[in-house]
PDB file of N, CA and C in Angstrom:
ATOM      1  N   UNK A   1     -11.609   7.199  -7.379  1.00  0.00           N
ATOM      2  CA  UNK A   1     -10.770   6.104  -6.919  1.00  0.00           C
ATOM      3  C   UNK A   1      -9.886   6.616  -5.779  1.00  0.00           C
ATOM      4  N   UNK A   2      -9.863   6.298  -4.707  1.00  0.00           N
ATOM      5  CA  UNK A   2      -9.068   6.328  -3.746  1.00  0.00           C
ATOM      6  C   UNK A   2      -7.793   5.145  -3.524  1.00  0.00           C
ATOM      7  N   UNK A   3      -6.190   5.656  -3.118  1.00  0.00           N
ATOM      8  CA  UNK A   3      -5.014   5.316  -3.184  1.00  0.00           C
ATOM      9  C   UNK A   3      -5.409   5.416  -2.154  1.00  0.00           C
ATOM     10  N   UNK A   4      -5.000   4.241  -1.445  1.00  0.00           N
ATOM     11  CA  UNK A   4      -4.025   4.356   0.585  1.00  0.00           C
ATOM     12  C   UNK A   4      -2.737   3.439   0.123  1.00  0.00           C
ATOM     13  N   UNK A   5      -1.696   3.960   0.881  1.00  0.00           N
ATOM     14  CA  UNK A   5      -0.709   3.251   1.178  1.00  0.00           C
ATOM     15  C   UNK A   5      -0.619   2.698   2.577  1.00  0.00           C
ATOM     16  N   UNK A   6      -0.313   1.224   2.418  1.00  0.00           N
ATOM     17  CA  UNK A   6       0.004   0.529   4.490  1.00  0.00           C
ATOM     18  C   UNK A   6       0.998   0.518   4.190  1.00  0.00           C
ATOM     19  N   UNK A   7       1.929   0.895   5.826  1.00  0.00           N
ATOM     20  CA  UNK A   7       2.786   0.952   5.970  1.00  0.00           C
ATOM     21  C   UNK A   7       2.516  -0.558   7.027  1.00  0.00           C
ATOM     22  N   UNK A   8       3.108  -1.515   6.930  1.00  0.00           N
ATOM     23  CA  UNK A   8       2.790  -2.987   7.671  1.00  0.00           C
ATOM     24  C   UNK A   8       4.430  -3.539   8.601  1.00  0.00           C
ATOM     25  N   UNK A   9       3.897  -3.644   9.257  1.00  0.00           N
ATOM     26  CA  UNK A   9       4.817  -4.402  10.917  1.00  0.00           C
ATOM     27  C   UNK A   9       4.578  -5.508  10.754  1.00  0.00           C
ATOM     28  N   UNK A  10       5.526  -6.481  10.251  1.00  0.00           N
ATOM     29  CA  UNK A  10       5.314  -7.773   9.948  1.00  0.00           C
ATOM     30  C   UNK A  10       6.261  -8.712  11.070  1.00  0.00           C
ATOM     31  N   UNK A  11       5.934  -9.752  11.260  1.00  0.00           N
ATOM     32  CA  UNK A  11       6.818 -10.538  12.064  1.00  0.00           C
ATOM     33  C   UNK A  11       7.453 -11.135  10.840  1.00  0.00           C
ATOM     34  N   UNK A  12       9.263 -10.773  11.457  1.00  0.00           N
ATOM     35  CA  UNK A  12      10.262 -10.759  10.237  1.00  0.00           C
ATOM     36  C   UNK A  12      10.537 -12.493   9.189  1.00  0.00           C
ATOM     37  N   UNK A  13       9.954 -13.070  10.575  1.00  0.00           N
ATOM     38  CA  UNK A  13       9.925 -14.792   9.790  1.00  0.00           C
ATOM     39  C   UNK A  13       8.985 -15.165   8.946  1.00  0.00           C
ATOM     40  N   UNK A  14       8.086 -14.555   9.299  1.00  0.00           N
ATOM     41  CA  UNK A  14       6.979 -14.184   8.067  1.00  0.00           C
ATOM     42  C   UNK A  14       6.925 -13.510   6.747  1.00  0.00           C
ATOM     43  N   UNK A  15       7.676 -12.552   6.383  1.00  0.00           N
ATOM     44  CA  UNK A  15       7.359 -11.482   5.895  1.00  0.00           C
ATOM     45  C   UNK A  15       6.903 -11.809   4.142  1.00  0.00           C
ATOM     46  N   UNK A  16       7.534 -13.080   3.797  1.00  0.00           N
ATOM     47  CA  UNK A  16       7.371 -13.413   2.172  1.00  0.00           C
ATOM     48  C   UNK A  16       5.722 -13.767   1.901  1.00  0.00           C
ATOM     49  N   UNK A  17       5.698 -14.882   3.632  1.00  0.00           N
ATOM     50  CA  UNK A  17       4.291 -15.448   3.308  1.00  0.00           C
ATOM     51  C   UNK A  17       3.150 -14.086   3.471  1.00  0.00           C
ATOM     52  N   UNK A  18       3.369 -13.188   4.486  1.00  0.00           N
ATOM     53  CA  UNK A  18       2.559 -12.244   4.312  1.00  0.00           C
ATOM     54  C   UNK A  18       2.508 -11.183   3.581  1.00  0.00           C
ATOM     55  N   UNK A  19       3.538 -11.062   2.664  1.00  0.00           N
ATOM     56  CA  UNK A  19       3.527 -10.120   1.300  1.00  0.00           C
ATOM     57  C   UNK A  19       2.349 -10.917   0.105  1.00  0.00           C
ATOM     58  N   UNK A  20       2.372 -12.168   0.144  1.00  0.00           N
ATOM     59  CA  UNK A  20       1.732 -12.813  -0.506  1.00  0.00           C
ATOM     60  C   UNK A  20      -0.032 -13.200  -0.557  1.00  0.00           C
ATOM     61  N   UNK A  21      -0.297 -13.131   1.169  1.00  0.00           N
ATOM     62  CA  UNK A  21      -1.396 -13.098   1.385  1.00  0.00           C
ATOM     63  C   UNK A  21      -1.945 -11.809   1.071  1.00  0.00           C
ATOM     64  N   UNK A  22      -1.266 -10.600   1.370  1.00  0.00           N
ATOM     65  CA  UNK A  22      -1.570  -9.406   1.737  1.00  0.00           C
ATOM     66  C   UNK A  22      -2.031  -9.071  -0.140  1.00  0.00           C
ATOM     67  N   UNK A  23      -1.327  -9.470  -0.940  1.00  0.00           N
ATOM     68  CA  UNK A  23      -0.947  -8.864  -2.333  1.00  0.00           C
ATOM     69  C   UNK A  23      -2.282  -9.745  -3.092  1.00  0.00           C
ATOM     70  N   UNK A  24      -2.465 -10.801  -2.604  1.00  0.00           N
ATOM     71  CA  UNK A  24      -4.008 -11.574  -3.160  1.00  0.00           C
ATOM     72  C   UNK A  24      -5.094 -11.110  -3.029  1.00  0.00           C
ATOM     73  N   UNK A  25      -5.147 -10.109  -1.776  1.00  0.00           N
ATOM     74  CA  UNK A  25      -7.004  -9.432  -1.361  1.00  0.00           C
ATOM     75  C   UNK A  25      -7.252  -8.504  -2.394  1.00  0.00           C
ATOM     76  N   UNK A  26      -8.089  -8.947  -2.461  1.00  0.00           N
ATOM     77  CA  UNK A  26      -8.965  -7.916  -3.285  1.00  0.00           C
ATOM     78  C   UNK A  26      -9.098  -6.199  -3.006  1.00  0.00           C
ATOM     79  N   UNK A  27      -8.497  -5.295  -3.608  1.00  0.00           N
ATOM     80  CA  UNK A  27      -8.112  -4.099  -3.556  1.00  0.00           C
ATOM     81  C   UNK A  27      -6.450  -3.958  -3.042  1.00  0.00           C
ATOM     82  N   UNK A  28      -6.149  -4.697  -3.006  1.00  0.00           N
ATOM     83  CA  UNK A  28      -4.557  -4.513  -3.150  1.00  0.00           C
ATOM     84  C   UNK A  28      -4.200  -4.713  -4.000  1.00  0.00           C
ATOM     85  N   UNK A  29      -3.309  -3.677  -5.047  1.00  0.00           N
ATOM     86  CA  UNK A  29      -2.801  -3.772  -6.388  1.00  0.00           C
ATOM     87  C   UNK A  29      -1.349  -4.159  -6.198  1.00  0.00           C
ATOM     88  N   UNK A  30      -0.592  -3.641  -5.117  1.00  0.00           N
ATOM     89  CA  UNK A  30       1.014  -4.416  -4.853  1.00  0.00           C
ATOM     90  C   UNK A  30       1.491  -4.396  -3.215  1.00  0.00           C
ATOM     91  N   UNK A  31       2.444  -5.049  -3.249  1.00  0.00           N
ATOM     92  CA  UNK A  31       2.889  -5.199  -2.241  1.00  0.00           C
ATOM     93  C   UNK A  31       4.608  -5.194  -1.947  1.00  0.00           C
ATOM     94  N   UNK A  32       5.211  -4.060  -1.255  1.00  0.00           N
ATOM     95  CA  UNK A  32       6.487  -3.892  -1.274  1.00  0.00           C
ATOM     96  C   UNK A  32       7.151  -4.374  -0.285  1.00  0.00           C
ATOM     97  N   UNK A  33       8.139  -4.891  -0.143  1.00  0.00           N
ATOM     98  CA  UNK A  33       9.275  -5.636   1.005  1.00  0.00           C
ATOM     99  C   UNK A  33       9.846  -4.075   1.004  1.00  0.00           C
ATOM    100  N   UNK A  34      10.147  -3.751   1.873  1.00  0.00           N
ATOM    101  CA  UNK A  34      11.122  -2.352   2.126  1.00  0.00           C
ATOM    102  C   UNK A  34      12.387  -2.527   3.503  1.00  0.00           C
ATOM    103  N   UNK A  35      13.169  -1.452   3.205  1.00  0.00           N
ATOM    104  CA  UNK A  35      14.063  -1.500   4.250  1.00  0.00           C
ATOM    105  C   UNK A  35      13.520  -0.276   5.201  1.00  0.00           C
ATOM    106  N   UNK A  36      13.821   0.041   6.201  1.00  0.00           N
ATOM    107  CA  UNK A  36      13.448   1.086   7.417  1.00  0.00           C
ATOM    108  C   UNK A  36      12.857   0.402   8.190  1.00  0.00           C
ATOM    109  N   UNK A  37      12.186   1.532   9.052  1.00  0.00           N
ATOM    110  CA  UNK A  37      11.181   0.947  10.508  1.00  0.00           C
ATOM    111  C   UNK A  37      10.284   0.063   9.988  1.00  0.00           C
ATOM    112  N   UNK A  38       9.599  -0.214   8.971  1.00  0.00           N
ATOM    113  CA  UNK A  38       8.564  -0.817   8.492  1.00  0.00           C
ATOM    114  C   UNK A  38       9.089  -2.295   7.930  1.00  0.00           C
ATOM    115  N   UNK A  39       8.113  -2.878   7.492  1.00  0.00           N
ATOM    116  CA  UNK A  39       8.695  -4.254   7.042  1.00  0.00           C
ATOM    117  C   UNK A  39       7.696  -4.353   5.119  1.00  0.00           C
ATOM    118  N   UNK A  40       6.476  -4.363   4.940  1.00  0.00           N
ATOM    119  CA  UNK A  40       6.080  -4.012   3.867  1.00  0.00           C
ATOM    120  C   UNK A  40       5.170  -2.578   3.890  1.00  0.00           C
ATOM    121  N   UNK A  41       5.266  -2.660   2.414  1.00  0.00           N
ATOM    122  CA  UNK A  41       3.881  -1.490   2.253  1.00  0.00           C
ATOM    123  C   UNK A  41       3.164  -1.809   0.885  1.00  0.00           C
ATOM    124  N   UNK A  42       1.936  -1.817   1.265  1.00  0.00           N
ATOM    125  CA  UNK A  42       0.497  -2.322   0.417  1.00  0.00           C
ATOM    126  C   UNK A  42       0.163  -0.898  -0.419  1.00  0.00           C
ATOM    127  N   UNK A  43      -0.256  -1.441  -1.376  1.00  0.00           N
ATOM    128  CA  UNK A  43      -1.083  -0.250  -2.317  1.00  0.00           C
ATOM    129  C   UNK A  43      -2.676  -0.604  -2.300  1.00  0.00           C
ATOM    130  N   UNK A  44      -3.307   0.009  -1.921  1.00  0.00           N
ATOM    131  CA  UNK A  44      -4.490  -0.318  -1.646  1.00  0.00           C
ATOM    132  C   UNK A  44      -5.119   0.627  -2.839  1.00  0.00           C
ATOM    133  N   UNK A  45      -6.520   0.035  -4.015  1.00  0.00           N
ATOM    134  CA  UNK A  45      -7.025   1.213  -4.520  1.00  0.00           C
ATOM    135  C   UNK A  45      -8.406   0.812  -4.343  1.00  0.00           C
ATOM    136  N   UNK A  46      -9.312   1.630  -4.379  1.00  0.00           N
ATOM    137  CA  UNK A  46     -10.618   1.328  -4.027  1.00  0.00           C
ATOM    138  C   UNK A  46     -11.659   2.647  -4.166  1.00  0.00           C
ATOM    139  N   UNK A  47     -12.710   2.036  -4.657  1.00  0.00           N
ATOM    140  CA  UNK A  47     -13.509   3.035  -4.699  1.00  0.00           C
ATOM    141  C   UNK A  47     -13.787   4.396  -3.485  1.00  0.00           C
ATOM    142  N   UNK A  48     -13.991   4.265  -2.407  1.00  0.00           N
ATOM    143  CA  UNK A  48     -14.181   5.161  -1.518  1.00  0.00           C
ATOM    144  C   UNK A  48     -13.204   4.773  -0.221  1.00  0.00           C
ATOM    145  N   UNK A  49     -13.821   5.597   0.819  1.00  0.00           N
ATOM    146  CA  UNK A  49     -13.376   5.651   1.813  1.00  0.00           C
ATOM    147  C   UNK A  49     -13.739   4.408   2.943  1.00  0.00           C
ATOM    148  N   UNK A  50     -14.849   3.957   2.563  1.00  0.00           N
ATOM    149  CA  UNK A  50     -15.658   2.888   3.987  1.00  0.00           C
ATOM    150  C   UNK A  50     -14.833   1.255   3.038  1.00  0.00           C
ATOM    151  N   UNK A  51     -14.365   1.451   1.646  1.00  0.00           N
ATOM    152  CA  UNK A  51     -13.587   0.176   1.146  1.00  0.00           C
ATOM    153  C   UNK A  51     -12.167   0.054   1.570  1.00  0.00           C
ATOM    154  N   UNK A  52     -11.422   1.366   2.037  1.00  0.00           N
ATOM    155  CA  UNK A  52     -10.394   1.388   2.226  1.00  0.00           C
ATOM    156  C   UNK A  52     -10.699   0.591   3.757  1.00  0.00           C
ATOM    157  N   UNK A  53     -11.173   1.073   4.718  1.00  0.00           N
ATOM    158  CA  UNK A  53     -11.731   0.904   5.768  1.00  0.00           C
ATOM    159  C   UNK A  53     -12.320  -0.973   5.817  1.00  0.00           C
ATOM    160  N   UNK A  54     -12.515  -1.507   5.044  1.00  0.00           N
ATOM    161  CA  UNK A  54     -13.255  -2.647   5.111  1.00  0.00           C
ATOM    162  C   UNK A  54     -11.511  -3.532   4.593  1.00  0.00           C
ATOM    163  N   UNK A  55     -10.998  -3.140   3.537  1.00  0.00           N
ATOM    164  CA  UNK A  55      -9.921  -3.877   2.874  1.00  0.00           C
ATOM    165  C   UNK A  55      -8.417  -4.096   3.897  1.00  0.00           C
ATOM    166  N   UNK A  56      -8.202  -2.886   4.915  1.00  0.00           N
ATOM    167  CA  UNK A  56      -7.418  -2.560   5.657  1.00  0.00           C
ATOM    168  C   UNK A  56      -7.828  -2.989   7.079  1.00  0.00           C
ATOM    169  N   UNK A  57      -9.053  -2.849   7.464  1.00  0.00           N
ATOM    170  CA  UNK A  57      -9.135  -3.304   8.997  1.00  0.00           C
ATOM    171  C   UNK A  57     -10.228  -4.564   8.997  1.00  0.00           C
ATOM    172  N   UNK A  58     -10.616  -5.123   8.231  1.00  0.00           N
ATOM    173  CA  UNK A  58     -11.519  -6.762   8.162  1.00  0.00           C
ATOM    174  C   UNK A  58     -10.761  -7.688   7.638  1.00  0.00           C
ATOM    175  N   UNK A  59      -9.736  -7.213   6.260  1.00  0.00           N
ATOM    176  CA  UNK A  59      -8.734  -8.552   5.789  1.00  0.00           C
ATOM    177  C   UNK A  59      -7.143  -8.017   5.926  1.00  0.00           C
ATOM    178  N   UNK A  60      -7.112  -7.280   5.707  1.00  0.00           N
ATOM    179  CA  UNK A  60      -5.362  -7.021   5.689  1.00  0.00           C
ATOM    180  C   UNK A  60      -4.668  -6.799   7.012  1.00  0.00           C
ATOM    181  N   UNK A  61      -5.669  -6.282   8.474  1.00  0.00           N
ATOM    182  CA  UNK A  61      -4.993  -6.715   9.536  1.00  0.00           C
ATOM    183  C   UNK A  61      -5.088  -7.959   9.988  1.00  0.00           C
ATOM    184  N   UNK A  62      -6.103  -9.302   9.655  1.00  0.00           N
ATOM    185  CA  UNK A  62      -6.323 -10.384  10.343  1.00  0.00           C
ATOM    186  C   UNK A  62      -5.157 -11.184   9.244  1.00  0.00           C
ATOM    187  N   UNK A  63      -4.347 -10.808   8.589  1.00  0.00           N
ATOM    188  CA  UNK A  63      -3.558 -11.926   7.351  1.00  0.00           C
ATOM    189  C   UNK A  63      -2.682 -12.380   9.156  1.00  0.00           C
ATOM    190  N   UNK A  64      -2.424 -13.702   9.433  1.00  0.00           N
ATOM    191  CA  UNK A  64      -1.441 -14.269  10.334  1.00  0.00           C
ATOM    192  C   UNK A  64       0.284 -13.686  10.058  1.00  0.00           C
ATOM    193  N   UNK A  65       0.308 -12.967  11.002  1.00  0.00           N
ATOM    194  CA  UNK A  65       2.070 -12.348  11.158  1.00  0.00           C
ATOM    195  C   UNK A  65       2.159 -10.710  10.390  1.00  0.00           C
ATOM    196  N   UNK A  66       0.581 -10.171  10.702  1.00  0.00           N
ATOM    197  CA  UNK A  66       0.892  -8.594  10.299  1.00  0.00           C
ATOM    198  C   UNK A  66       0.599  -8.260  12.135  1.00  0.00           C
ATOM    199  N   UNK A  67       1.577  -7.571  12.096  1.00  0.00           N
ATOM    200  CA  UNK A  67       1.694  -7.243  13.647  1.00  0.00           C
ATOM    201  C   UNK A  67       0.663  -5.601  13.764  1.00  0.00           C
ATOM    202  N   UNK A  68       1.160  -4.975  13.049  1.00  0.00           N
ATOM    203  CA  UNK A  68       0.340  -3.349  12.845  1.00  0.00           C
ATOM    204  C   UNK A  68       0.689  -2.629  11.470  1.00  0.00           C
ATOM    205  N   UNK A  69      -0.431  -1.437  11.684  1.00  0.00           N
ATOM    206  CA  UNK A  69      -0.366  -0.890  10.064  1.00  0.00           C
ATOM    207  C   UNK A  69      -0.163   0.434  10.527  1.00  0.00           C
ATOM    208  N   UNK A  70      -0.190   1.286   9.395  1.00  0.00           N
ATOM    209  CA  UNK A  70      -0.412   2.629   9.431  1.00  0.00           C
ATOM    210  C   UNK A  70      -0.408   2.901   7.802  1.00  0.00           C
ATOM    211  N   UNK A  71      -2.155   3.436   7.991  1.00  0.00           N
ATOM    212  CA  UNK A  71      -2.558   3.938   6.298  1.00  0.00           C
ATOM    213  C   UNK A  71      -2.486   5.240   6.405  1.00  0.00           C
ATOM    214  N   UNK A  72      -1.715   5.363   4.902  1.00  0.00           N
ATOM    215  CA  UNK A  72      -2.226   6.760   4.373  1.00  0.00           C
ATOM    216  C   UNK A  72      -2.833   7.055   3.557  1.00  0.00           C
ATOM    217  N   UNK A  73      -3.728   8.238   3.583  1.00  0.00           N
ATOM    218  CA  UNK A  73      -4.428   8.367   1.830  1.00  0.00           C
ATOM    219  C   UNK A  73      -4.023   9.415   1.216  1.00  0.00           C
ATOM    220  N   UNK A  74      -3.496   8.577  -0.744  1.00  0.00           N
ATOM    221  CA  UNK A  74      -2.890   9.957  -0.940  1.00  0.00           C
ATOM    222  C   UNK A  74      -3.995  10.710  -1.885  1.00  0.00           C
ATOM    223  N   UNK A  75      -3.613  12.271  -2.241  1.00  0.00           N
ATOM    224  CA  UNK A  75      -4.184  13.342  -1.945  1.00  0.00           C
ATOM    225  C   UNK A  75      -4.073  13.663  -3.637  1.00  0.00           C
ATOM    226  N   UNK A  76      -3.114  12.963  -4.686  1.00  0.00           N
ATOM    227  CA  UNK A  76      -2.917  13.619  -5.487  1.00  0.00           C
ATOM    228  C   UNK A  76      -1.504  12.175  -6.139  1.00  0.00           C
ATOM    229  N   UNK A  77      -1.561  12.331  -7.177  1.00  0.00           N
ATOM    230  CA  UNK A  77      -0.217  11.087  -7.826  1.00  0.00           C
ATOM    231  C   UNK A  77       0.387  11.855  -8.865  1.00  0.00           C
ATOM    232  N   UNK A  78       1.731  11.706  -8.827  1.00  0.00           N
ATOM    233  CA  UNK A  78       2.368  12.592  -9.714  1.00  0.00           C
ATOM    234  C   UNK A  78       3.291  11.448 -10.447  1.00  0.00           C
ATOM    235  N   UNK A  79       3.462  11.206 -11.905  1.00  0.00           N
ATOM    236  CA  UNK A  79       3.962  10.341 -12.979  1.00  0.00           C
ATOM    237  C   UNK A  79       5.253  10.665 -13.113  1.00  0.00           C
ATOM    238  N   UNK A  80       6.267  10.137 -13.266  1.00  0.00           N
ATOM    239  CA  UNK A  80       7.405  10.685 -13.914  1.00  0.00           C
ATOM    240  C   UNK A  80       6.761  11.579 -15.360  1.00  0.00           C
ATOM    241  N   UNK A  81       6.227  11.454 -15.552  1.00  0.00           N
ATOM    242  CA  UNK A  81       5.709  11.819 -17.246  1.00  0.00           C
ATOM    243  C   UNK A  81       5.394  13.601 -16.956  1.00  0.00           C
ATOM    244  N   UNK A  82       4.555  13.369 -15.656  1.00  0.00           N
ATOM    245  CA  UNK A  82       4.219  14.691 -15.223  1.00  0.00           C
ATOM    246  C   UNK A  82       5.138  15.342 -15.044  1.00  0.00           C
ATOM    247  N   UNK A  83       6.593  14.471 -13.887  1.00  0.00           N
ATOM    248  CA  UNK A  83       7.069  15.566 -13.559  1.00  0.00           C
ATOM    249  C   UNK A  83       8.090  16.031 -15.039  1.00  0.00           C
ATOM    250  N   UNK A  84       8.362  15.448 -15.838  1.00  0.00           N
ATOM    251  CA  UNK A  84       9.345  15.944 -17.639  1.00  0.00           C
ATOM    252  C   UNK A  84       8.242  16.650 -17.792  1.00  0.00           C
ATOM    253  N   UNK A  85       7.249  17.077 -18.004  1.00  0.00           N
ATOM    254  CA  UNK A  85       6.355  17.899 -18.197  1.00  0.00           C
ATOM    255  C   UNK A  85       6.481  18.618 -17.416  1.00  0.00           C
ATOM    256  N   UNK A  86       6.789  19.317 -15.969  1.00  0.00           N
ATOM    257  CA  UNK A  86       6.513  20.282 -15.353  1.00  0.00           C
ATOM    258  C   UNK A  86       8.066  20.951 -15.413  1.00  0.00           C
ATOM    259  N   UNK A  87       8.902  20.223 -15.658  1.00  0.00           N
ATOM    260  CA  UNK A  87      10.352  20.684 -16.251  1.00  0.00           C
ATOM    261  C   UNK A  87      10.986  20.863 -17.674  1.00  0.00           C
ATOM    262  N   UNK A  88       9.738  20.419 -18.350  1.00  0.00           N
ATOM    263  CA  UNK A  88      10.374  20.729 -19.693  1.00  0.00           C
ATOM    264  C   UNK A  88      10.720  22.478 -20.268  1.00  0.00           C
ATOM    265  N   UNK A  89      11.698  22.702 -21.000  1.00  0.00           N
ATOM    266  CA  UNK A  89      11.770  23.662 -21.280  1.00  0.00           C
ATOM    267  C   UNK A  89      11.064  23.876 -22.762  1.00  0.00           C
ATOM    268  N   UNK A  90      10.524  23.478 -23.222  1.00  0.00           N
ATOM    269  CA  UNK A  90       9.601  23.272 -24.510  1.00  0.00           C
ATOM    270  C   UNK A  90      10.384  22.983 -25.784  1.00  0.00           C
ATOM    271  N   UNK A  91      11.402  22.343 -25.584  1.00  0.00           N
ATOM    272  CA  UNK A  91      12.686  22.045 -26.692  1.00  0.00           C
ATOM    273  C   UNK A  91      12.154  20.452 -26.938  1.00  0.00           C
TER     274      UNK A  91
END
């Protein structure tokens, strides 16, 4: 299973309706409103690499009022659970 995160440039009058479109496609599991340079960010999960590629540049850049993206793929996911586990002192 492959994770990408979009980082999405939304036109700001838009941004509810395109959290909404964006959060309906198929391989997007959520969709975040954020504060910084960015306006949302998508969780994309998907079997490989050519789905990330099909989910991100055929439907999630054509949604009306996503201005630009920038995906990342991550490499590795770490749980809160993991990290009390990698700090526990065995008490």
């Amino acid at each position: 299973m492959i994770t990408a995160l979009v980082f999405i440039d939304a036109d700001v009058a838009l941004i509810p309706e395109v959290a909404e479109q964006i959060a309906a496609l198929d391989g997007v599991t959520e969709v975040y409103s954020v504060t910084g340079r960015i306006d949302l960010i998508a969780v994309v999960r998907v079997r490989d690499h050519d789905a990330v590629a099909e989910v991100v540049t055929l439907r999630l850049n054509k949604v009306p009022g996503v201005k630009s993206t920038e995906t990342h793929i991550a490499f590795r996911a770490y749980s809160s659970h993991d990290l009390e586990a990698a700090f526990s002192l065995g008490g």
